[in-house]
N, C-alpha and C. Protein backbone atom coordinates (compact mmCIF):
# COMPACT_ATOMS: atom_id res chain seq x y z
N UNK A 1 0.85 -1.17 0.00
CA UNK A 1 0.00 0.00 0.00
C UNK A 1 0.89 1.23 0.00
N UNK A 2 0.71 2.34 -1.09
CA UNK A 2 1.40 3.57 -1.32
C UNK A 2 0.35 4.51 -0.69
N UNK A 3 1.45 5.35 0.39
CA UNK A 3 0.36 6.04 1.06
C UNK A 3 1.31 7.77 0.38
N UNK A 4 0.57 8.88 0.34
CA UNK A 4 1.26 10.40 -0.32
C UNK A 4 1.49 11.06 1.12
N UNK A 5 2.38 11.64 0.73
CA UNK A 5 3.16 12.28 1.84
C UNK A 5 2.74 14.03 1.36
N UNK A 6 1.45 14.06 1.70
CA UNK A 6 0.84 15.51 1.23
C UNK A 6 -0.60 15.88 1.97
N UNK A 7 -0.41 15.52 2.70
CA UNK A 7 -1.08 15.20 3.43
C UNK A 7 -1.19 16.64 4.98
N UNK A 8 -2.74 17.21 5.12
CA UNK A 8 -2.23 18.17 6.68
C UNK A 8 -1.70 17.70 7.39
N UNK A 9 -1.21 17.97 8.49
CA UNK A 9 -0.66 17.92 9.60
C UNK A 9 -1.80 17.41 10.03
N UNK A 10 -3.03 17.71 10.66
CA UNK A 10 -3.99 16.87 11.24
C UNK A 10 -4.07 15.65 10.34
N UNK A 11 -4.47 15.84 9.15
CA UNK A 11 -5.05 14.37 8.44
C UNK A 11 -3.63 13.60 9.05
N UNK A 12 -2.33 13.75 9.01
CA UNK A 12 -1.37 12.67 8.65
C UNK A 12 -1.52 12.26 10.70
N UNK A 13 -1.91 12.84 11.20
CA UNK A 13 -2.14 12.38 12.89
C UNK A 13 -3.43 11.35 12.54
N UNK A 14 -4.36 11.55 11.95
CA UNK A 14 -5.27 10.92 12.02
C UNK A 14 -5.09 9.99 11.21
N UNK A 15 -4.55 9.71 10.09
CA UNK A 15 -3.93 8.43 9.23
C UNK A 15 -3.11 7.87 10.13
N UNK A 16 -1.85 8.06 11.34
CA UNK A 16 -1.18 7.46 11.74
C UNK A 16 -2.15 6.81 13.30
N UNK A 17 -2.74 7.09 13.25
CA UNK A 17 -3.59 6.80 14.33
C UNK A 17 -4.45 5.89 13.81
N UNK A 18 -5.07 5.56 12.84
CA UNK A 18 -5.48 4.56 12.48
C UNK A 18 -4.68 3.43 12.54
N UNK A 19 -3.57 4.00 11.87
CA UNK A 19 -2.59 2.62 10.51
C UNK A 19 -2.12 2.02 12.07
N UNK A 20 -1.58 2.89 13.53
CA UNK A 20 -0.90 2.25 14.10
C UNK A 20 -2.04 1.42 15.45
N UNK A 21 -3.12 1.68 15.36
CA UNK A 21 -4.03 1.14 16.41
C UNK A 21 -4.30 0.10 15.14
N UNK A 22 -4.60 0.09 13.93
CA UNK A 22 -4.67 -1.42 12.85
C UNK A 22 -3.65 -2.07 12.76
N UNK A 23 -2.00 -1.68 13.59
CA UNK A 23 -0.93 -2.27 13.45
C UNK A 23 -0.89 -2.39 11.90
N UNK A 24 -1.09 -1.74 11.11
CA UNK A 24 -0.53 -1.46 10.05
C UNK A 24 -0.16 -0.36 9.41
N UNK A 25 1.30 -0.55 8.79
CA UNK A 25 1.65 1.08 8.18
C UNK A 25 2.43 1.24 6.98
N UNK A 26 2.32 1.87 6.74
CA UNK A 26 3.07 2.49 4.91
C UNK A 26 3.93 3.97 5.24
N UNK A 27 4.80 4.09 4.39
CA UNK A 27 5.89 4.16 4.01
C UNK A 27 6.65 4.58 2.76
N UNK A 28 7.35 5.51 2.22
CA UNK A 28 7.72 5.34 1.32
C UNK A 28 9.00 6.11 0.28
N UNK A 29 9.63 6.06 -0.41
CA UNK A 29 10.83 7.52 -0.73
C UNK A 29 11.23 7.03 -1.97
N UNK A 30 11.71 7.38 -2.96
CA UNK A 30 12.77 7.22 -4.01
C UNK A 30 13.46 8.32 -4.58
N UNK A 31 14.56 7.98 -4.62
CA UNK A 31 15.46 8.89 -5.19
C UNK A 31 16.64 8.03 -5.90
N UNK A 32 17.43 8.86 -6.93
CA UNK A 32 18.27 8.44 -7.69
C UNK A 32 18.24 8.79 -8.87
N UNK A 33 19.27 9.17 -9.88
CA UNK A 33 19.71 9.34 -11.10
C UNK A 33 20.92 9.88 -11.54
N UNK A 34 21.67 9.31 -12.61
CA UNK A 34 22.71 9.83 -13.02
C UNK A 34 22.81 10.98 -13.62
N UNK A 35 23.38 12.07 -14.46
CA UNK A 35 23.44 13.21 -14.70
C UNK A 35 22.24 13.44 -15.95
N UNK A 36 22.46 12.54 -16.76
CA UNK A 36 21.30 12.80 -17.85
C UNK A 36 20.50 12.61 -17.35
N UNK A 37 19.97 11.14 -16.86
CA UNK A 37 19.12 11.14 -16.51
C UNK A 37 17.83 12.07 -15.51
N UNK A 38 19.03 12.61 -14.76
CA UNK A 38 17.93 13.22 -13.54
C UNK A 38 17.87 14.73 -13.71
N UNK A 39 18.66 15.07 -15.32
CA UNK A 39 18.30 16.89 -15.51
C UNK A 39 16.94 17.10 -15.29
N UNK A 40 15.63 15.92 -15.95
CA UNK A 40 14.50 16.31 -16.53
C UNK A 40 13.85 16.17 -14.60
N UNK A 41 14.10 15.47 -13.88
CA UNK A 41 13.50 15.19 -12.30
C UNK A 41 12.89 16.36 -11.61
N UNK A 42 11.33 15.87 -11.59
CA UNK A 42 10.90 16.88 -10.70
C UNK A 42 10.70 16.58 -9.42
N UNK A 43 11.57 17.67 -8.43
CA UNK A 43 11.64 17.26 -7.06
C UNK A 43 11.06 17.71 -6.33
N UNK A 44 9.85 18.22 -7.38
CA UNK A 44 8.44 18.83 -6.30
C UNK A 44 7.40 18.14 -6.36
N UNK A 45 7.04 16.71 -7.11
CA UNK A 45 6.50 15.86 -7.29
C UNK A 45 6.01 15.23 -5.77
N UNK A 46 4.62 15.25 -5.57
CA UNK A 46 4.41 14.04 -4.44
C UNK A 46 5.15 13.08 -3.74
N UNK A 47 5.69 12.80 -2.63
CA UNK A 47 5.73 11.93 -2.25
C UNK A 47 5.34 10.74 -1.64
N UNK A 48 5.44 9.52 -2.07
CA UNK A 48 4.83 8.34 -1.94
C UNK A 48 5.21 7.21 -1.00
N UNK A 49 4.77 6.35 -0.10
CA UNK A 49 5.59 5.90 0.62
C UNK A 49 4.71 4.45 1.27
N UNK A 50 5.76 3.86 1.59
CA UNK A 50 5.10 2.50 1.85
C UNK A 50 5.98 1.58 3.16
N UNK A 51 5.78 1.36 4.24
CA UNK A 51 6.56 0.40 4.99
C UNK A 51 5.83 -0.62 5.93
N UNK A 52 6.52 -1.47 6.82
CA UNK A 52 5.66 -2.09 7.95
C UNK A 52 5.40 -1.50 8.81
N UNK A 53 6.02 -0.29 8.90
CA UNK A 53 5.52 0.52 10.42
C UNK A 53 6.10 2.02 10.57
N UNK A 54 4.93 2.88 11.18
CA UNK A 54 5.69 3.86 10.62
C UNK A 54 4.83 5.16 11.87
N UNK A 55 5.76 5.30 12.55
CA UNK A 55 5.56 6.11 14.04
C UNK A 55 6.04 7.86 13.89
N UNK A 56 5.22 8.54 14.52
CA UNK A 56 4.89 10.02 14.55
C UNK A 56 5.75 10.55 15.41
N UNK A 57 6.56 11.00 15.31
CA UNK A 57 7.34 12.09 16.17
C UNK A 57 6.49 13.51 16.23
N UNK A 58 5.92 13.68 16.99
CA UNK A 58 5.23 15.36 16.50
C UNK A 58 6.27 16.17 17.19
N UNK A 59 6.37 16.05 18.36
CA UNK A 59 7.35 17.53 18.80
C UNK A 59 8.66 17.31 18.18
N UNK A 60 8.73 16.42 17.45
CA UNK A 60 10.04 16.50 16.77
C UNK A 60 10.23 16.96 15.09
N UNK A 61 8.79 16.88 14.77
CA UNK A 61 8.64 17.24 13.22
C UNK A 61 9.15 16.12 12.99
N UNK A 62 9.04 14.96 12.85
CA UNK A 62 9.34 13.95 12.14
C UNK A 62 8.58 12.44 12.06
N UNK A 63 8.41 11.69 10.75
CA UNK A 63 7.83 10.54 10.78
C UNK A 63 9.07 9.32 10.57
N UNK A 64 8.90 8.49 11.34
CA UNK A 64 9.94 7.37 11.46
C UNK A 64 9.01 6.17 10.48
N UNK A 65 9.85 5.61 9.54
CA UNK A 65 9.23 4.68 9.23
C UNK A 65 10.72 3.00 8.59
N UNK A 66 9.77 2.47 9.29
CA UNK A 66 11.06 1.09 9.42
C UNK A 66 10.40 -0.10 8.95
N UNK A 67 10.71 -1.24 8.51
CA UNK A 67 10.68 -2.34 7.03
C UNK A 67 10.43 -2.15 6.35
N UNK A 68 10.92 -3.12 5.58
CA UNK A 68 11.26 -2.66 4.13
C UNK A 68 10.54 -1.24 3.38
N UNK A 69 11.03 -0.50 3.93
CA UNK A 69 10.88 1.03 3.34
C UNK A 69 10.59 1.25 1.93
N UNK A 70 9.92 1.82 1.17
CA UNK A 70 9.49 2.18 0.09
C UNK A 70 9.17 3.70 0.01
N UNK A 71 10.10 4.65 -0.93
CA UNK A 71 10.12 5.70 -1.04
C UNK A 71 9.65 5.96 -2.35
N UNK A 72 8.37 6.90 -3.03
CA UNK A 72 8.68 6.85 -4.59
C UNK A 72 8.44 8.79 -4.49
N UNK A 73 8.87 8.86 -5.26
CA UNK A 73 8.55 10.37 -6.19
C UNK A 73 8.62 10.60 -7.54
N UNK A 74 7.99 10.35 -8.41
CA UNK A 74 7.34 10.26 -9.54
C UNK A 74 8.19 9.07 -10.31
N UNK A 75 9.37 8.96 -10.84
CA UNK A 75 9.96 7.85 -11.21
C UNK A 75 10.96 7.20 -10.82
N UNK A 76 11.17 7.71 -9.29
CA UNK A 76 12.56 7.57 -8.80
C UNK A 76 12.17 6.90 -7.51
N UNK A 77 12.91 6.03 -7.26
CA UNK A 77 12.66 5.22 -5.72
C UNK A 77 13.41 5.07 -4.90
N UNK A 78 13.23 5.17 -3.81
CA UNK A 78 14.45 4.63 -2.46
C UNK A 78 14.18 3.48 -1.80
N UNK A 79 14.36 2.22 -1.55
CA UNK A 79 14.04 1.19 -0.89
C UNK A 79 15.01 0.97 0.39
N UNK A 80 15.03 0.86 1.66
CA UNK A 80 15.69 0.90 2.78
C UNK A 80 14.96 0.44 3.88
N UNK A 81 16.13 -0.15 5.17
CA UNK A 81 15.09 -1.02 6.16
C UNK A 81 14.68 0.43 7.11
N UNK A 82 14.96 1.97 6.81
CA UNK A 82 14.88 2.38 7.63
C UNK A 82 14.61 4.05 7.44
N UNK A 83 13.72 4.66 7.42
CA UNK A 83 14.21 5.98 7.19
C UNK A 83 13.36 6.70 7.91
N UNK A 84 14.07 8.31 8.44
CA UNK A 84 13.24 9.48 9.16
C UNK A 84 13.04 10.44 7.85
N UNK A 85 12.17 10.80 7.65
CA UNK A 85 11.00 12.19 7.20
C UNK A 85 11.23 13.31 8.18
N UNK A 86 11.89 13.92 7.91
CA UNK A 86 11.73 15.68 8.65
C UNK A 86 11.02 16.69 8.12
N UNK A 87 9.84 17.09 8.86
CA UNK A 87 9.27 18.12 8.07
C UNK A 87 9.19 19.67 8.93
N UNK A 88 8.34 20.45 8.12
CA UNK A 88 8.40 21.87 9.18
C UNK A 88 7.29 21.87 9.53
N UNK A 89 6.60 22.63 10.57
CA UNK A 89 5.62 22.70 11.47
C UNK A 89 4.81 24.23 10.70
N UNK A 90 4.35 23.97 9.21
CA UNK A 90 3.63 25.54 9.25
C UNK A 90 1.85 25.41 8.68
N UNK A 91 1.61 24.43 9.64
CA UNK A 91 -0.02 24.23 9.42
C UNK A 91 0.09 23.38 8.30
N UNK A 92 0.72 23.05 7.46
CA UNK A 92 0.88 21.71 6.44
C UNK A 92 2.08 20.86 6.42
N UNK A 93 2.10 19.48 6.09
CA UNK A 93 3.00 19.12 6.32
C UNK A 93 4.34 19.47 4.61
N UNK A 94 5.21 19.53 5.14
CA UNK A 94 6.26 19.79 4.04
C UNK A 94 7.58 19.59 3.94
N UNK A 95 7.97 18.99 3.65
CA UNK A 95 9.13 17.88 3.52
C UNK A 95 10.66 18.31 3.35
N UNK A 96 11.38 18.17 4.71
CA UNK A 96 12.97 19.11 4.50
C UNK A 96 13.62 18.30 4.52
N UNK A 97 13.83 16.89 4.74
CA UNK A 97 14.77 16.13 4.65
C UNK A 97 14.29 14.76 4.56
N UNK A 98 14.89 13.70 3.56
CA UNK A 98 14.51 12.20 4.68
C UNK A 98 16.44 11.39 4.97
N UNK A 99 16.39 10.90 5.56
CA UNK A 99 17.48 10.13 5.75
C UNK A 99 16.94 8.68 5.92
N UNK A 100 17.64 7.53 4.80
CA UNK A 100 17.54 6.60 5.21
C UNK A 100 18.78 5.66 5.11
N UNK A 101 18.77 4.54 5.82
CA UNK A 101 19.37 3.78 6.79
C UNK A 101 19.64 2.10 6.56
N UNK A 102 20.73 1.90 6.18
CA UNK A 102 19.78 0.29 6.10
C UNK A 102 20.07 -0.53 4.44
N UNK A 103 21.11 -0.78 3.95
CA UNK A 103 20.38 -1.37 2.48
C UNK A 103 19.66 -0.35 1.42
N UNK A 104 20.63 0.97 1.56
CA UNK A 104 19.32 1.92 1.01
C UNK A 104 19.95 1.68 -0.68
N UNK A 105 19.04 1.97 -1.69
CA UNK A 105 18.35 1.43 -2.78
C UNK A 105 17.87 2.38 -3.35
N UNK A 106 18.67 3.09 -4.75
CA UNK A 106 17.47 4.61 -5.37
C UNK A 106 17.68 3.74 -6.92
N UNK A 107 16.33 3.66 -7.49
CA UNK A 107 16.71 3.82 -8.79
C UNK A 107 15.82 4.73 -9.41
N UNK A 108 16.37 4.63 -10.85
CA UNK A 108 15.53 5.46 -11.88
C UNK A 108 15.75 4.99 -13.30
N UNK A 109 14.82 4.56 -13.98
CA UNK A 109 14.90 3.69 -15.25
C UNK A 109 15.73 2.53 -15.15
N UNK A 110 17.14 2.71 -15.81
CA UNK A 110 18.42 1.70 -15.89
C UNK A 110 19.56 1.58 -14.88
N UNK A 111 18.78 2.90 -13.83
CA UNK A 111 19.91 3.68 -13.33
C UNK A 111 20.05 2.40 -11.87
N UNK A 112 20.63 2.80 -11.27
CA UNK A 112 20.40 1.77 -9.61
C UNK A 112 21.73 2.17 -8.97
N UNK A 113 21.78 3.20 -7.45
CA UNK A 113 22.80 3.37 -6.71
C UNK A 113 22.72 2.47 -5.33
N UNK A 114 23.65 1.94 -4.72
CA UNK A 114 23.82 1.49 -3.56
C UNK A 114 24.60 1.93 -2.47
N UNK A 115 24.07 1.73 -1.13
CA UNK A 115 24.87 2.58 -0.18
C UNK A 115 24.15 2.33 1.51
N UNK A 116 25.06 2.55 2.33
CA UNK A 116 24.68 2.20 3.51
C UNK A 116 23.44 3.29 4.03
N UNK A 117 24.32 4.57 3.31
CA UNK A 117 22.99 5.42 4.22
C UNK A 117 23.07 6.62 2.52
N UNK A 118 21.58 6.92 3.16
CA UNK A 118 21.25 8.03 2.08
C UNK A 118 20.53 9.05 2.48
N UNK A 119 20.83 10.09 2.07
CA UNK A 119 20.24 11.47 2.14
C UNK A 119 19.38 12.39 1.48
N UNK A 120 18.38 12.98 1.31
CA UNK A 120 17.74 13.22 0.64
C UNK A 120 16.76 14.95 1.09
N UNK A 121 18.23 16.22 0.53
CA UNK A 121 17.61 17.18 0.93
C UNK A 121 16.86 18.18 0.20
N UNK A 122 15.33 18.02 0.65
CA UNK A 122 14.50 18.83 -0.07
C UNK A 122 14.61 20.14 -0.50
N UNK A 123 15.39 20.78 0.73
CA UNK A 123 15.50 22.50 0.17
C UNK A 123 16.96 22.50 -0.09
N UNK A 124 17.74 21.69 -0.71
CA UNK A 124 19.31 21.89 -1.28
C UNK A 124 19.13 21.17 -2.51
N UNK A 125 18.18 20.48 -3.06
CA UNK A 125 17.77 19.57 -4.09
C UNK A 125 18.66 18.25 -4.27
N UNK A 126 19.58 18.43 -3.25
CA UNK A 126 20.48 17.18 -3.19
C UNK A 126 20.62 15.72 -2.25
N UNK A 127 20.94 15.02 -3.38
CA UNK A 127 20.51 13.30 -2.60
C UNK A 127 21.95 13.19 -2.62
N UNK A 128 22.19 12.36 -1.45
CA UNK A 128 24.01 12.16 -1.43
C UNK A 128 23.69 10.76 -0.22
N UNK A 129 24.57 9.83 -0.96
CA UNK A 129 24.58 8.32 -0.65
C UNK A 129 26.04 7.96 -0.17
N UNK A 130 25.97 7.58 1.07
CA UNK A 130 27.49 7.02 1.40
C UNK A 130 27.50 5.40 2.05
N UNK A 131 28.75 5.24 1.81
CA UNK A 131 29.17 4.24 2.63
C UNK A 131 29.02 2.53 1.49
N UNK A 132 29.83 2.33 0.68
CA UNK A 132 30.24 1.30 0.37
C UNK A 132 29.10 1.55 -1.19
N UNK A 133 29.27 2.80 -1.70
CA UNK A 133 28.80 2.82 -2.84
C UNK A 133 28.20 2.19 -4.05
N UNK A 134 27.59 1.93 -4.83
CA UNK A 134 28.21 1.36 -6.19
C UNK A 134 26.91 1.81 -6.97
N UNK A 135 27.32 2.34 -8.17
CA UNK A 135 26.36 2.66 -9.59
C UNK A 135 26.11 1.75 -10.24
N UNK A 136 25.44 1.69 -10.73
CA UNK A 136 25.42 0.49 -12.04
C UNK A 136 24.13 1.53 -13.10
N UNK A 137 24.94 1.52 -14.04
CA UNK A 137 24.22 2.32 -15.15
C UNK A 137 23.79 1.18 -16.49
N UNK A 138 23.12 0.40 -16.93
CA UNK A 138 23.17 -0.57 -17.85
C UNK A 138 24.19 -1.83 -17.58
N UNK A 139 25.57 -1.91 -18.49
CA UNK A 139 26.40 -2.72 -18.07
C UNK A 139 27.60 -1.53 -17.57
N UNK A 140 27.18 -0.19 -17.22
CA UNK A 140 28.55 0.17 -16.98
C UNK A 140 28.45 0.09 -15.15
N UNK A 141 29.54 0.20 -14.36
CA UNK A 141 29.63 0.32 -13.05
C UNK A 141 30.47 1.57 -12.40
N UNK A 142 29.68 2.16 -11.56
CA UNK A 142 30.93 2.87 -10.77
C UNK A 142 30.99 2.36 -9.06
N UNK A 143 32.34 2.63 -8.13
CA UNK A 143 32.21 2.04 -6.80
C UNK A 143 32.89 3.26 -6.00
N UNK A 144 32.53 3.79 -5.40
CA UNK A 144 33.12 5.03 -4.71
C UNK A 144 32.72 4.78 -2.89
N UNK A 145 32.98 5.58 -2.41
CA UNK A 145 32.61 6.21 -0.80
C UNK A 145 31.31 6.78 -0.90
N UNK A 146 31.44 7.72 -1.51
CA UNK A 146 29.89 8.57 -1.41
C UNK A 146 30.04 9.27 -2.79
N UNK A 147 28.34 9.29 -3.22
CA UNK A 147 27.78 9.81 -4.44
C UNK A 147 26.62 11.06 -3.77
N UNK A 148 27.46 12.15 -4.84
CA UNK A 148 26.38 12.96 -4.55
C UNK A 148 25.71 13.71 -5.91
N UNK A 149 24.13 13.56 -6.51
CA UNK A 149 23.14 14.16 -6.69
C UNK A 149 22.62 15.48 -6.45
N UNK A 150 22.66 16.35 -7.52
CA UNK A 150 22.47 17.89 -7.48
C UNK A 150 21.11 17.90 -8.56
N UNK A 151 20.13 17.59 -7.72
CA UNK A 151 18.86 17.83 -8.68
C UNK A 151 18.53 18.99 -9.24
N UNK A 152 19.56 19.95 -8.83
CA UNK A 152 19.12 21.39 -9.98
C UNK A 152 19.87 21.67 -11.15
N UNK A 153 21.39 21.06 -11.24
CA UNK A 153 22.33 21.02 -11.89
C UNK A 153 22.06 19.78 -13.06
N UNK A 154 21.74 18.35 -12.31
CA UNK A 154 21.67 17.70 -12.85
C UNK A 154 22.99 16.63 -13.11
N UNK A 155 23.92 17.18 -12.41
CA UNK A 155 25.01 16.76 -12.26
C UNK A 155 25.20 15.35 -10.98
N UNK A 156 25.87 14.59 -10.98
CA UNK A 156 26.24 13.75 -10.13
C UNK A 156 27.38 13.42 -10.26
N UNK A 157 28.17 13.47 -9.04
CA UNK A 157 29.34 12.95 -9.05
C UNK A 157 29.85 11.98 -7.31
N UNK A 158 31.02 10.98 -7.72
CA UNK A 158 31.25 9.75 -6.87
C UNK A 158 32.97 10.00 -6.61
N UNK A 159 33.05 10.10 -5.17
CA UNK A 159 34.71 9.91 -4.36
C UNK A 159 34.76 9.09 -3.73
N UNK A 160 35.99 8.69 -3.45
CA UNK A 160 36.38 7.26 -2.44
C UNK A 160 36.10 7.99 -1.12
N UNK A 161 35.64 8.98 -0.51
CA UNK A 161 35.47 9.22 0.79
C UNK A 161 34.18 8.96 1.25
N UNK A 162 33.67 8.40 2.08
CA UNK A 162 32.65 7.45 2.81
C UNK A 162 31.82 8.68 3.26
N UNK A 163 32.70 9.66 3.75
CA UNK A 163 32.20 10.70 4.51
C UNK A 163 32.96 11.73 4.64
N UNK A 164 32.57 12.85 5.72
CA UNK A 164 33.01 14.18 5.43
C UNK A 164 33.93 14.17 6.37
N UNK A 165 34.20 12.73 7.12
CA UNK A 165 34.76 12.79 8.19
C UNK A 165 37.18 12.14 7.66
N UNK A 166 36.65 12.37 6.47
CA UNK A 166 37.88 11.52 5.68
C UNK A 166 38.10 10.15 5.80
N UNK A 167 37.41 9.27 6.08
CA UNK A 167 37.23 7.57 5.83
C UNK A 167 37.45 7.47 4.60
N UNK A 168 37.88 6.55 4.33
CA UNK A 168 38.16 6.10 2.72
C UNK A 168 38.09 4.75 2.46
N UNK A 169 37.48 4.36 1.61
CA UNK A 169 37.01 3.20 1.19
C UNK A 169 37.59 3.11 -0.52
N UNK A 170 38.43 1.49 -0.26
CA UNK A 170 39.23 1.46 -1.71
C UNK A 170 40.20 2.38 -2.12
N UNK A 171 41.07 2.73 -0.46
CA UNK A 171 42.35 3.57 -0.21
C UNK A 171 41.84 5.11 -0.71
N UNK A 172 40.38 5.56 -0.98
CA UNK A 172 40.07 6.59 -1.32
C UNK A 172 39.68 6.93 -2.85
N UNK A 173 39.71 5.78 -2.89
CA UNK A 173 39.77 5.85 -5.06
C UNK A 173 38.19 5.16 -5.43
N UNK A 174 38.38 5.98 -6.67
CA UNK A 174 36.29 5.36 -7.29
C UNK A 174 37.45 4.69 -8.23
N UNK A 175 36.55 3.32 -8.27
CA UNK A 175 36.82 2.30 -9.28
C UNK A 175 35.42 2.07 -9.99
N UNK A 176 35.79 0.97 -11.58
CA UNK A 176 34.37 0.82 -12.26
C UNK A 176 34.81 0.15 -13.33
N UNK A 177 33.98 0.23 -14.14
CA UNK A 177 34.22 -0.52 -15.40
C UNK A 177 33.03 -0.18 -16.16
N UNK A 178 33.34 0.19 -17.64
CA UNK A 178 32.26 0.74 -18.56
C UNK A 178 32.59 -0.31 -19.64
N UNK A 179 31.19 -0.14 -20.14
CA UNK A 179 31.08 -1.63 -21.43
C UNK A 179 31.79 -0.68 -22.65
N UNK A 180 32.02 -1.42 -23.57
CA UNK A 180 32.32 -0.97 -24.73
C UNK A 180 31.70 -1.45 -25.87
N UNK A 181 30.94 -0.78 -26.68
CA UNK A 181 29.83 -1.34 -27.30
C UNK A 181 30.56 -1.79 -28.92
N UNK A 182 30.20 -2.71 -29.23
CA UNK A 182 30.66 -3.34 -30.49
C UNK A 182 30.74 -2.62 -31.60
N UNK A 183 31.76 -2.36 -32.38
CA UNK A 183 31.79 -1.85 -33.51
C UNK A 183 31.64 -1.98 -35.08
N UNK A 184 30.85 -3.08 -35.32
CA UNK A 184 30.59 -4.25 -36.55
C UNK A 184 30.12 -3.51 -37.03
């Protein structure tokens, strides 16, 4: 079940108050794309969401939602065992960040990034994925530390640093391998 993340501030109390006295809940995020791909991405598109359970932080502005996580926004997805929703408190709900956690998972068409944790900031337009990387674009591959996504630019780019903290993964180096298409 895809539940929209557009929802008032009252309605989404009163949806979570159902889903969690029915012990059931939804969930949901996607993000991801490589540079062509994600020029055309609109990142004002609905968000959609789907999980097993999924708990209200109110004085914190935030919705927690944990198994198998399902994130969509129009063609782009995040799949993860784990992610927080941060929103602002101005009589509607509206979406400043999600972070997820866990096996996180964005694709878009051919596209598919991997990574321990992922980020996803609404008012910087940027998704940035760390921790044991890897692209896969068709048959090509990239493997870095962290990938970061500039949904206004359209640009994406991948370093061997895990984090901002200088960890380095694969002595700090992006490795990969691109197909080479036949010339007959």
């Amino acid at each position: 079940m895809m539940m929209r993340l557009s929802f008032s501030r009252l309605a989404l109390r009163g949806l979570l108050a159902g889903l969690l006295a029915g012990g059931v809940a939804a969930t949901g995020f996607s993000t991801f794309a490589g540079a062509q791909a994600i020029s055309g991405f609109n990142s004002n598109a609905p968000v959609d969401y789907a999980a097993d359970r999924i708990e209200l932080q109110d004085r914190q502005n935030r919705v927690v939602l944990s198994g198998n996580v399902q994130i969509r926004q129009s063609d782009l997805r995040l799949d993860a065992a784990r992610t927080t929703v941060s929103y602002s408190d101005n009589g509607s709900l509206r979406i400043q960040r999600i972070t997820a956690n866990g096996g996180v998972v964005v694709r878009r068409g051919n596209e598919t990034a991997r990574g321990s944790v992922g980020i996803y900031d609404f008012n910087r337009r940027i998704i940035t994925l760390t921790g044991g990387v890897a692209l896969k674009r068709g048959g090509d591959t990239l493997n870095g530390g962290r990938l970061v996504i500039d949904l206004n630019t359209g640009l994406s780019s991948v370093d061997g640093r895990s984090s901002g903290s200088g960890s380095q993964q694969n002595g700090g180096r992006v490795t990969g391998s691109f197909s080479v298409p036949d010339q007959n």
